[in-house]
C-alpha atoms as a PDB file:
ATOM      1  CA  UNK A   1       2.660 -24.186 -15.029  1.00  0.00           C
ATOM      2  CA  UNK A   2       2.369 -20.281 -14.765  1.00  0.00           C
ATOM      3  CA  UNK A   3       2.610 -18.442 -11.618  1.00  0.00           C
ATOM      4  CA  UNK A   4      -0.202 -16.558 -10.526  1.00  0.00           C
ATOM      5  CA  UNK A   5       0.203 -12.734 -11.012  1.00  0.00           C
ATOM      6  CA  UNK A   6       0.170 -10.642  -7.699  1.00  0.00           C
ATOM      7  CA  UNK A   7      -2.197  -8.118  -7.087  1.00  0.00           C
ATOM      8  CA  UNK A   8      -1.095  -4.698  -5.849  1.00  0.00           C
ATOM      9  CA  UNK A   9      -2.328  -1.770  -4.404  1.00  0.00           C
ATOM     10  CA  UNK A  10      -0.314   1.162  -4.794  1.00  0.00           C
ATOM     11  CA  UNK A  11      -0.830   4.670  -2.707  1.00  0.00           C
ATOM     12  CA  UNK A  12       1.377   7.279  -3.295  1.00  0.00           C
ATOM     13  CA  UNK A  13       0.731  10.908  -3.455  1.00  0.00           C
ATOM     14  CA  UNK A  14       4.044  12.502  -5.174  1.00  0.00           C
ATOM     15  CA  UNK A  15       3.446  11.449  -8.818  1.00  0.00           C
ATOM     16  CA  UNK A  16       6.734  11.510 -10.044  1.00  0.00           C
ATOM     17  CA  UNK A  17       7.807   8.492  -7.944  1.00  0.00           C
ATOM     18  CA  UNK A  18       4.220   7.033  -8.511  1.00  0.00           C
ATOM     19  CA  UNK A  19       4.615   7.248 -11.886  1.00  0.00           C
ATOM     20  CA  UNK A  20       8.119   5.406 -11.402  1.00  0.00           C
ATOM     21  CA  UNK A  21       7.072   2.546  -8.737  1.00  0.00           C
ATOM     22  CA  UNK A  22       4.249   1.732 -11.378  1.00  0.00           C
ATOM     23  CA  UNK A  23       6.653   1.646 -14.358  1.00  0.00           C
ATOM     24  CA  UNK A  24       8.880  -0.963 -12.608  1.00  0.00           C
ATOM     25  CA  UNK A  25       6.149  -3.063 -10.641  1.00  0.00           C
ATOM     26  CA  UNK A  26       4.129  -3.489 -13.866  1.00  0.00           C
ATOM     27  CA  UNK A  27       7.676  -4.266 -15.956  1.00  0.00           C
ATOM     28  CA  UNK A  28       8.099  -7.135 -12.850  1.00  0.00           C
ATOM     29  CA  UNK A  29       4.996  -8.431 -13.970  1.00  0.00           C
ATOM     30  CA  UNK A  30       2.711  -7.283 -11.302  1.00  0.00           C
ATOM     31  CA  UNK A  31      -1.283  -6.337 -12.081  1.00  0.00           C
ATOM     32  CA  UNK A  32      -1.096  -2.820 -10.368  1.00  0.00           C
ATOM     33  CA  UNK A  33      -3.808  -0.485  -9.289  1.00  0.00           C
ATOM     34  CA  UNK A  34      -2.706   2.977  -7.923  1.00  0.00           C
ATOM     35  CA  UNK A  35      -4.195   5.866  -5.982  1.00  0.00           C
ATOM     36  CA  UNK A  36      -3.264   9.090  -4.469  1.00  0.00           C
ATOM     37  CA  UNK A  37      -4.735   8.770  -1.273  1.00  0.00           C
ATOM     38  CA  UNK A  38      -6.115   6.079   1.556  1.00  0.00           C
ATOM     39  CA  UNK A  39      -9.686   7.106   1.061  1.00  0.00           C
ATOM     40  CA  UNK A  40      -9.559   6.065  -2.813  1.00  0.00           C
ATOM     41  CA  UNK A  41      -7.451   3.213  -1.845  1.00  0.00           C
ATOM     42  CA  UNK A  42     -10.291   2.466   1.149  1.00  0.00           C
ATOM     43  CA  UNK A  43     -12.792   2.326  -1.610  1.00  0.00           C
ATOM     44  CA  UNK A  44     -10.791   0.476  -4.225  1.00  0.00           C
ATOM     45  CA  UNK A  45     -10.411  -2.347  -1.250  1.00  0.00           C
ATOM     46  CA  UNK A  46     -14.071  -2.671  -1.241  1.00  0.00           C
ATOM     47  CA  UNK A  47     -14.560  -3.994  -4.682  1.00  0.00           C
ATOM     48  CA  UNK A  48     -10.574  -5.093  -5.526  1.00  0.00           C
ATOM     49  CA  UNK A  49      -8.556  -7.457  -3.243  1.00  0.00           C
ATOM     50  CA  UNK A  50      -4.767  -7.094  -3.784  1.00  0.00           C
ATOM     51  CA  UNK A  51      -2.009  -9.297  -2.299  1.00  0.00           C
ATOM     52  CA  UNK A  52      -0.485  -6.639  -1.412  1.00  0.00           C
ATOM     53  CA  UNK A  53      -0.819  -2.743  -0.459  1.00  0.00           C
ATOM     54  CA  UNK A  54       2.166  -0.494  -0.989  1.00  0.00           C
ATOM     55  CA  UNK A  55       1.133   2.836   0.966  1.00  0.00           C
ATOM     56  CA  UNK A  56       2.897   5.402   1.575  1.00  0.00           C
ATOM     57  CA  UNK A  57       3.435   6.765   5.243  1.00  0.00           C
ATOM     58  CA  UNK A  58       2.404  10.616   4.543  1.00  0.00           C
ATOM     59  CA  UNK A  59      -0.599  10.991   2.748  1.00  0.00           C
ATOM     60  CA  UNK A  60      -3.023  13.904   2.290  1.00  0.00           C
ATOM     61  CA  UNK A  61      -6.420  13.584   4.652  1.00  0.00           C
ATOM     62  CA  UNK A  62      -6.298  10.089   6.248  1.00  0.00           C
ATOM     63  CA  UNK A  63      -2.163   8.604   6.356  1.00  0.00           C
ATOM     64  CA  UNK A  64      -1.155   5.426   5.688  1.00  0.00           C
ATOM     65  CA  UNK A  65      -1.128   4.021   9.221  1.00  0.00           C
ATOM     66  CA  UNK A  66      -4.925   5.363   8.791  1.00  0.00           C
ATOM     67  CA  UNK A  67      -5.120   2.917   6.116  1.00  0.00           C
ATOM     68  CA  UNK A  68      -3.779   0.355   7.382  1.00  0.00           C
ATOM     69  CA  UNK A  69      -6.103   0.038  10.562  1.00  0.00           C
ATOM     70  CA  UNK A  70      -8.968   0.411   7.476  1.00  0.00           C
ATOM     71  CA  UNK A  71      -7.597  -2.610   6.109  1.00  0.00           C
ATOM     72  CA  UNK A  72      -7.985  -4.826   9.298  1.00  0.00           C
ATOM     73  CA  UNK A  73     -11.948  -4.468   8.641  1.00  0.00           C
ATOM     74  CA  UNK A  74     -11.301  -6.022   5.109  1.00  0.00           C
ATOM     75  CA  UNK A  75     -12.886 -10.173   5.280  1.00  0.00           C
ATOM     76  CA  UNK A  76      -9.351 -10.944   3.493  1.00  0.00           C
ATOM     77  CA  UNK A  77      -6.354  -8.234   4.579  1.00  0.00           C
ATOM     78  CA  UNK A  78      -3.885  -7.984   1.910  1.00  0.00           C
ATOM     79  CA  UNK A  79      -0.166  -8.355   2.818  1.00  0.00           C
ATOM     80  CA  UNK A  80       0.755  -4.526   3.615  1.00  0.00           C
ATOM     81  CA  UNK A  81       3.735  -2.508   3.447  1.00  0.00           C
ATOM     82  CA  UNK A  82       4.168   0.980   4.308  1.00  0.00           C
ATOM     83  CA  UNK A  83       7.480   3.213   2.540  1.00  0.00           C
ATOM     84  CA  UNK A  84       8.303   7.261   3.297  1.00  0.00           C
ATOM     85  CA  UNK A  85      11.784   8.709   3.159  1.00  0.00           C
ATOM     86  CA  UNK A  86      11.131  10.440   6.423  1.00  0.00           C
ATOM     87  CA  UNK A  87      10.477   7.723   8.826  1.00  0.00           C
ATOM     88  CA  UNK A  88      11.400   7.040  12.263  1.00  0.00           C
ATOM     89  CA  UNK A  89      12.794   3.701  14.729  1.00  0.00           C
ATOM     90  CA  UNK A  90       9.002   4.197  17.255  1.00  0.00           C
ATOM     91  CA  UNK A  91       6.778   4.888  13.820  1.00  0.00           C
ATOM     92  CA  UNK A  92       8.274   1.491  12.155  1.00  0.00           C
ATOM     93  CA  UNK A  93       7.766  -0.182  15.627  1.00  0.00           C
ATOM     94  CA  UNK A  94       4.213   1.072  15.508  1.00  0.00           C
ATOM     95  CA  UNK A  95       3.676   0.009  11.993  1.00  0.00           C
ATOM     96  CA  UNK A  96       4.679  -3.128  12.918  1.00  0.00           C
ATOM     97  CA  UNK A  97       3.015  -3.637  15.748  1.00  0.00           C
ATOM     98  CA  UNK A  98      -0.272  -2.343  14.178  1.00  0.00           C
ATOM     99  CA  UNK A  99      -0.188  -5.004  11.796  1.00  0.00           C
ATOM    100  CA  UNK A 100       2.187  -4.147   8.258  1.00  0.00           C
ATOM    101  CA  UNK A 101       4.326  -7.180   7.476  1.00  0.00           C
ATOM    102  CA  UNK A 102       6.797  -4.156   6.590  1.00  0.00           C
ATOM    103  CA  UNK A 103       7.794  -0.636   6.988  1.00  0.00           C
ATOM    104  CA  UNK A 104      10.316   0.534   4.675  1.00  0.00           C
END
């Protein structure tokens, strides 16, 4: 028996690593959809429901803690995990707290 394939949500705004988180979640076998900000990804939750979103932290317009409170509204949240390189200890806490299984 097959396992089912995971559903992600990917929102990232710097293309280059976009371009390289896609390359190695689709080689892992993952059905990706990606977007450049938590607006698109807001809309893409209204007609798509992912295991998992992968958003990053700093975003242009709304961020990804913006996105993540979006997400509570959703009849089914998807799993949600939030990445930057220029996180802190209280904005993890508050990611945490605020609902993301992780905050990386």
């Amino acid at each position: 028996m097959q396992a089912k394939t995971q559903n992600i949500l990917l929102v990232e705004d710097d293309q280059s690593l976009k371009q390289l988180l896609c390359e190695e979640l689709e080689e892992s076998g993952f059905s990706l959809h990606s977007t450049t900000s938590a607006e698109e990804a807001y809309s893409v939750l209204q007609s798509w429901r992912p295991d998992l979103v992968i958003s990053d932290l700093r975003l242009p317009g709304a961020d990804g803690m913006q996105l993540l409170q979006w997400s509570k509204d959703l009849s089914s949240r998807p799993g949600f995990l939030i990445i930057t390189a220029f996180g802190s200890i209280p904005q993890a806490v508050q990611a945490l707290k605020s609902g993301a299984d992780d905050f990386l």
